[in-house]
Protein backbone atom coordinates (compact mmCIF):
# COMPACT_ATOMS: atom_id res chain seq x y z
CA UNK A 1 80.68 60.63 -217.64
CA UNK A 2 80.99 63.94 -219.35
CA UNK A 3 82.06 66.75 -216.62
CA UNK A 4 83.08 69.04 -219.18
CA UNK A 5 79.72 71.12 -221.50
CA UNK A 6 82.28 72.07 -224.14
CA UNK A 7 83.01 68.64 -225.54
CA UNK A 8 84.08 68.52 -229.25
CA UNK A 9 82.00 66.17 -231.44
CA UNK A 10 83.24 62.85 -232.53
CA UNK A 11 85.69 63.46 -235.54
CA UNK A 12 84.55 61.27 -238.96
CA UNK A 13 86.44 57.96 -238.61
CA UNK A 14 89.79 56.88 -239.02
CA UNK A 15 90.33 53.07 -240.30
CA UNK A 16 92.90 50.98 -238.79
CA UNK A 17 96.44 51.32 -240.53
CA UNK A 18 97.46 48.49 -243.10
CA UNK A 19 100.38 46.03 -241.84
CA UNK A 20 101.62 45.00 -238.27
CA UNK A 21 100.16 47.03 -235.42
CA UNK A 22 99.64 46.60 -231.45
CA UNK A 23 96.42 46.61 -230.36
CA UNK A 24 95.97 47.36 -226.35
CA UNK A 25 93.07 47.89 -224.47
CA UNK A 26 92.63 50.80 -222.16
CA UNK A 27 90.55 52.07 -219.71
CA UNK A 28 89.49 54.99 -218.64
CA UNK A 29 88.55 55.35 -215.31
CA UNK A 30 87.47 57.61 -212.58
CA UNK A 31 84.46 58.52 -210.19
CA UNK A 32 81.32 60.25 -211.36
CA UNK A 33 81.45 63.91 -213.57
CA UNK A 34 85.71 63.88 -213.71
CA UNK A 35 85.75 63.54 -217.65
CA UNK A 36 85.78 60.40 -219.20
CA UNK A 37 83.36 61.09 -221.56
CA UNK A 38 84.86 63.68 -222.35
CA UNK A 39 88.17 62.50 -223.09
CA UNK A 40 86.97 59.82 -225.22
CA UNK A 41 85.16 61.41 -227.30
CA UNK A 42 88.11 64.01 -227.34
CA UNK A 43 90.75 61.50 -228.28
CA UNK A 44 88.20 58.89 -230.31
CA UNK A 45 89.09 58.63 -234.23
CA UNK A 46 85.99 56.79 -234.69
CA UNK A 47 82.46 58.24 -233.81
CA UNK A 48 82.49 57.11 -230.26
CA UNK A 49 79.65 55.08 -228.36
CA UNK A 50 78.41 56.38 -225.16
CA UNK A 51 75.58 54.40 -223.06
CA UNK A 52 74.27 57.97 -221.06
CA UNK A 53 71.31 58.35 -219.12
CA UNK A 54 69.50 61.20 -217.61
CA UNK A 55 70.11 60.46 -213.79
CA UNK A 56 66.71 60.26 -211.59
CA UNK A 57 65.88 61.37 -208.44
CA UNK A 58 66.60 57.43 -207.67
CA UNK A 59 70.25 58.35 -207.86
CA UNK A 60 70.03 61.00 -205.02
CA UNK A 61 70.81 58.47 -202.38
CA UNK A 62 73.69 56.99 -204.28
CA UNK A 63 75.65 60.24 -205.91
CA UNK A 64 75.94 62.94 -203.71
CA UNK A 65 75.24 65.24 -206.74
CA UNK A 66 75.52 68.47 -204.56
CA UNK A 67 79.65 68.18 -204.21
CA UNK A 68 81.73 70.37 -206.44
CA UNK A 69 81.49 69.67 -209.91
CA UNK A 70 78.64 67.89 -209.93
CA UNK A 71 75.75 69.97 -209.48
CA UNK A 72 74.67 70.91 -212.84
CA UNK A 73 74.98 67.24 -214.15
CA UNK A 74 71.56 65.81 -215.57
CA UNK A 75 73.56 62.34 -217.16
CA UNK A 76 75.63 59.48 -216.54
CA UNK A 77 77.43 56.74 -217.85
CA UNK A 78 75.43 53.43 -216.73
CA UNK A 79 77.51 50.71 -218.73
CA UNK A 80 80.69 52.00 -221.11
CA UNK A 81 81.93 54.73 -223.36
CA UNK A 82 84.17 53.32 -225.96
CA UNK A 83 86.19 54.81 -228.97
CA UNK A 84 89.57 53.87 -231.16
CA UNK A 85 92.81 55.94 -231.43
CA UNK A 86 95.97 55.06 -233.37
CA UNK A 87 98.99 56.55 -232.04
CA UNK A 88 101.75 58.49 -234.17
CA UNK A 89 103.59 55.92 -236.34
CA UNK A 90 100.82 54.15 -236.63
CA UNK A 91 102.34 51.16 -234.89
CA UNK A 92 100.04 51.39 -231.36
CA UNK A 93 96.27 51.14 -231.66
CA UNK A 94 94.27 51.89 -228.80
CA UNK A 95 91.01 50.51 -227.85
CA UNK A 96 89.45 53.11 -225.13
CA UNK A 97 86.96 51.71 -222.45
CA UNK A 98 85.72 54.54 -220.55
CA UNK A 99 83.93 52.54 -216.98
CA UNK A 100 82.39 53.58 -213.95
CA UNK A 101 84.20 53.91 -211.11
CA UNK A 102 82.01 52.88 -208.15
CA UNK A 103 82.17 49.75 -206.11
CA UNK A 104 78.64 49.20 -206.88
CA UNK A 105 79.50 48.24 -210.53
CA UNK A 106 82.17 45.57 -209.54
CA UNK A 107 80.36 43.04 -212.05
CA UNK A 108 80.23 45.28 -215.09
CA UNK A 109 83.94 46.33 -214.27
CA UNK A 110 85.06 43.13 -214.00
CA UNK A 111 83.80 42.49 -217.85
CA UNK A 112 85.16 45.25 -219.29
CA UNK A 113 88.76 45.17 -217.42
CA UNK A 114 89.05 41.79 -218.83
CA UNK A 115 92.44 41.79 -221.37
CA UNK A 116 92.93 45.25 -220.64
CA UNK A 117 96.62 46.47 -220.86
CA UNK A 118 96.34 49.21 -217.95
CA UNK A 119 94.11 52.06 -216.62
CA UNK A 120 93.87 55.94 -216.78
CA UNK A 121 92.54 57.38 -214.00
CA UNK A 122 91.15 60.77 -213.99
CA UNK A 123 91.39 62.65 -210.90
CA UNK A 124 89.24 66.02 -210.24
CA UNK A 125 91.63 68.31 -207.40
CA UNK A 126 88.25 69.71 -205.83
CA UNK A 127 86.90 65.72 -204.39
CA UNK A 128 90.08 63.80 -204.15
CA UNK A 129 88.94 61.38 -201.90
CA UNK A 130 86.18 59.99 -204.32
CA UNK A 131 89.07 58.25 -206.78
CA UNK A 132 90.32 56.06 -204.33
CA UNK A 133 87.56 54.16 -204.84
CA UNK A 134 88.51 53.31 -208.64
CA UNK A 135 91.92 53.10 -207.66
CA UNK A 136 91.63 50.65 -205.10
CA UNK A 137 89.50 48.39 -208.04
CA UNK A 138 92.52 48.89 -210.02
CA UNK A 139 94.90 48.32 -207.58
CA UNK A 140 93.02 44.91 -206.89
CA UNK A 141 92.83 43.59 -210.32
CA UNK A 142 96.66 43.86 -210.44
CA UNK A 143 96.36 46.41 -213.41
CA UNK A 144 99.19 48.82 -214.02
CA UNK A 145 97.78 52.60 -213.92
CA UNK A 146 98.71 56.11 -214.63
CA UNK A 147 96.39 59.46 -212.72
CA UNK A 148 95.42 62.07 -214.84
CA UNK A 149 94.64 64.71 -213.38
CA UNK A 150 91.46 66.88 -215.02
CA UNK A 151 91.79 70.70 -214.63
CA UNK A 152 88.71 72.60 -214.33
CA UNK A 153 88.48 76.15 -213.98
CA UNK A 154 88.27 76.18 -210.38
CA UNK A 155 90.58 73.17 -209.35
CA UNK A 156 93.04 73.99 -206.57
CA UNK A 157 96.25 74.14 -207.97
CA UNK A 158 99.09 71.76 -205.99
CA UNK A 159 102.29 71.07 -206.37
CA UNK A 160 102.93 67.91 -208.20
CA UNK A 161 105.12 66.19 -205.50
CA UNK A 162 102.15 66.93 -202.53
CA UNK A 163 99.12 66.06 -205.61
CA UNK A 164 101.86 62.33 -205.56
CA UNK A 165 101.03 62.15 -201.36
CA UNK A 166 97.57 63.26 -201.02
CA UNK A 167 96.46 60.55 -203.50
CA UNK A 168 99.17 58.12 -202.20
CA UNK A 169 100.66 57.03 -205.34
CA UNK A 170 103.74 54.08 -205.62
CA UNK A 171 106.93 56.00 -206.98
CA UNK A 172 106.51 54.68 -210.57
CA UNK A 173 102.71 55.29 -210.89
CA UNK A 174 103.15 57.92 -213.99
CA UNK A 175 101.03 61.72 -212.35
CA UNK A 176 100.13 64.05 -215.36
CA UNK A 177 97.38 67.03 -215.77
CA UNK A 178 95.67 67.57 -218.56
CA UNK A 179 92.50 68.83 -220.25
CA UNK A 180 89.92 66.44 -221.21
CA UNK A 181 88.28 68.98 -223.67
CA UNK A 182 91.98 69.29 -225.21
CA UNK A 183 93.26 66.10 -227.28
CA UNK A 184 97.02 66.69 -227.38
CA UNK A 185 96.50 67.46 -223.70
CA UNK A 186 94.48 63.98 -222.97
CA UNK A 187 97.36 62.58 -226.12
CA UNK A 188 99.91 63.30 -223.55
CA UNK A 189 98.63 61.64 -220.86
CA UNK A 190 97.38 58.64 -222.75
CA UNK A 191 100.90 57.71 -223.96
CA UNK A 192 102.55 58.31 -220.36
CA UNK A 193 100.02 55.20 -219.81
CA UNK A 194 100.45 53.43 -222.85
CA UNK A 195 104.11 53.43 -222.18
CA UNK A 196 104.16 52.60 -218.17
CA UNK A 197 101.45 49.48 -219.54
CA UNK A 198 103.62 48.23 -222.34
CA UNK A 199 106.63 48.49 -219.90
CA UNK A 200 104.96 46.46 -216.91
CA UNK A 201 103.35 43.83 -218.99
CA UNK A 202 106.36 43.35 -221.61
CA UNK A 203 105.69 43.11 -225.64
CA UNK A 204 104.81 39.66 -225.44
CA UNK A 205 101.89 40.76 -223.62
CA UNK A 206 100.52 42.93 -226.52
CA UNK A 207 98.58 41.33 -229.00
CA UNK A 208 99.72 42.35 -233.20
């Protein structure tokens, strides 16, 4: 769900490094317009795949498309957004599922989550309350997470510590902002999950 206009294309692809490697599965989550287009297709060394449609007036009873945000938003995301990113040493590959984060989509969420390693969740300041949604999917499936939080031009700015108890995160849930448009920005909070997956699940967990 691309929230962000200025979204670099996908870069030519990279092929997966030669020898032993980890391959996880990701996924990017978050309600509708925070950015996960956007950051997939930012991070992505492959030409990424996207599955966007132009959003109907049959959505107006669904989306509220009149919050913050959202108002000049003509697309969405109706199944995945995928791409590929190796990590520095070329030791880590990741496999990126970007997934809608409504209740509504429990069935399709339930595919894709299935052998994934942990979640990124993309927060937008401005509508909060609208990621506890994803979070609560997340929180169900018993998947370790890490919030990113996506700065637009006119997000409130908070203090990390009260951002931690407005969206009522456990003590070792990693909290990082970033820019979805910006790939060492989205790099950074990638590997704050990768690292908070591989440590909750263990290395025998990770498939090489």
């Amino acid at each position: 769900m691309d929230s962000n206009p200025s979204s670099p294309p996908s870069p030519r692809p990279v092929y997966l490094p030669e020898g032993n490697h980890q391959r996880v599965k990701l996924l990017v989550a978050g309600p509708l317009g925070v950015g996960k287009t956007t950051a997939i297709k930012t991070l992505s060394q492959i030409p990424t795949l996207h599955t966007d449609e132009v959003m109907t007036d049959a959505a107006a009873g669904t989306d509220d498309l009149s919050l913050i945000g959202l108002r000049n938003k003509t697309t969405t995301t109706v199944a995945i957004d995928f791409g590929r990113l190796t990590l520095p040493g070329d030791r880590v590959v990741l496999y990126l599922y970007g997934t809608p984060g409504q209740r509504r989509f429990l069935p399709l969420w339930e595919g894709i989550a299935t052998g994934a390693l942990g979640a990124l969740v993309l927060v937008d300041t401005r509508r909060m309350d609208e990621s506890f949604e994803v979070m609560d999917l997340i929180e169900e499936r018993g998947l370790p997470y890490a919030v990113g939080v996506n700065i637009f031009p006119d997000s409130p700015d908070y203090d990390v510590s009260l951002l931690r108890s407005k969206l009522d995160l456990a003590p070792d849930t990693p909290l990082v902002t970033c820019d979805a448009r910006q790939r060492e920005s989205s790099l950074n909070a990638l590997i704050a999950l990768t690292a908070h997956s591989i440590a909750a699940a263990g290395a025998g967990a990770i498939a090489s």
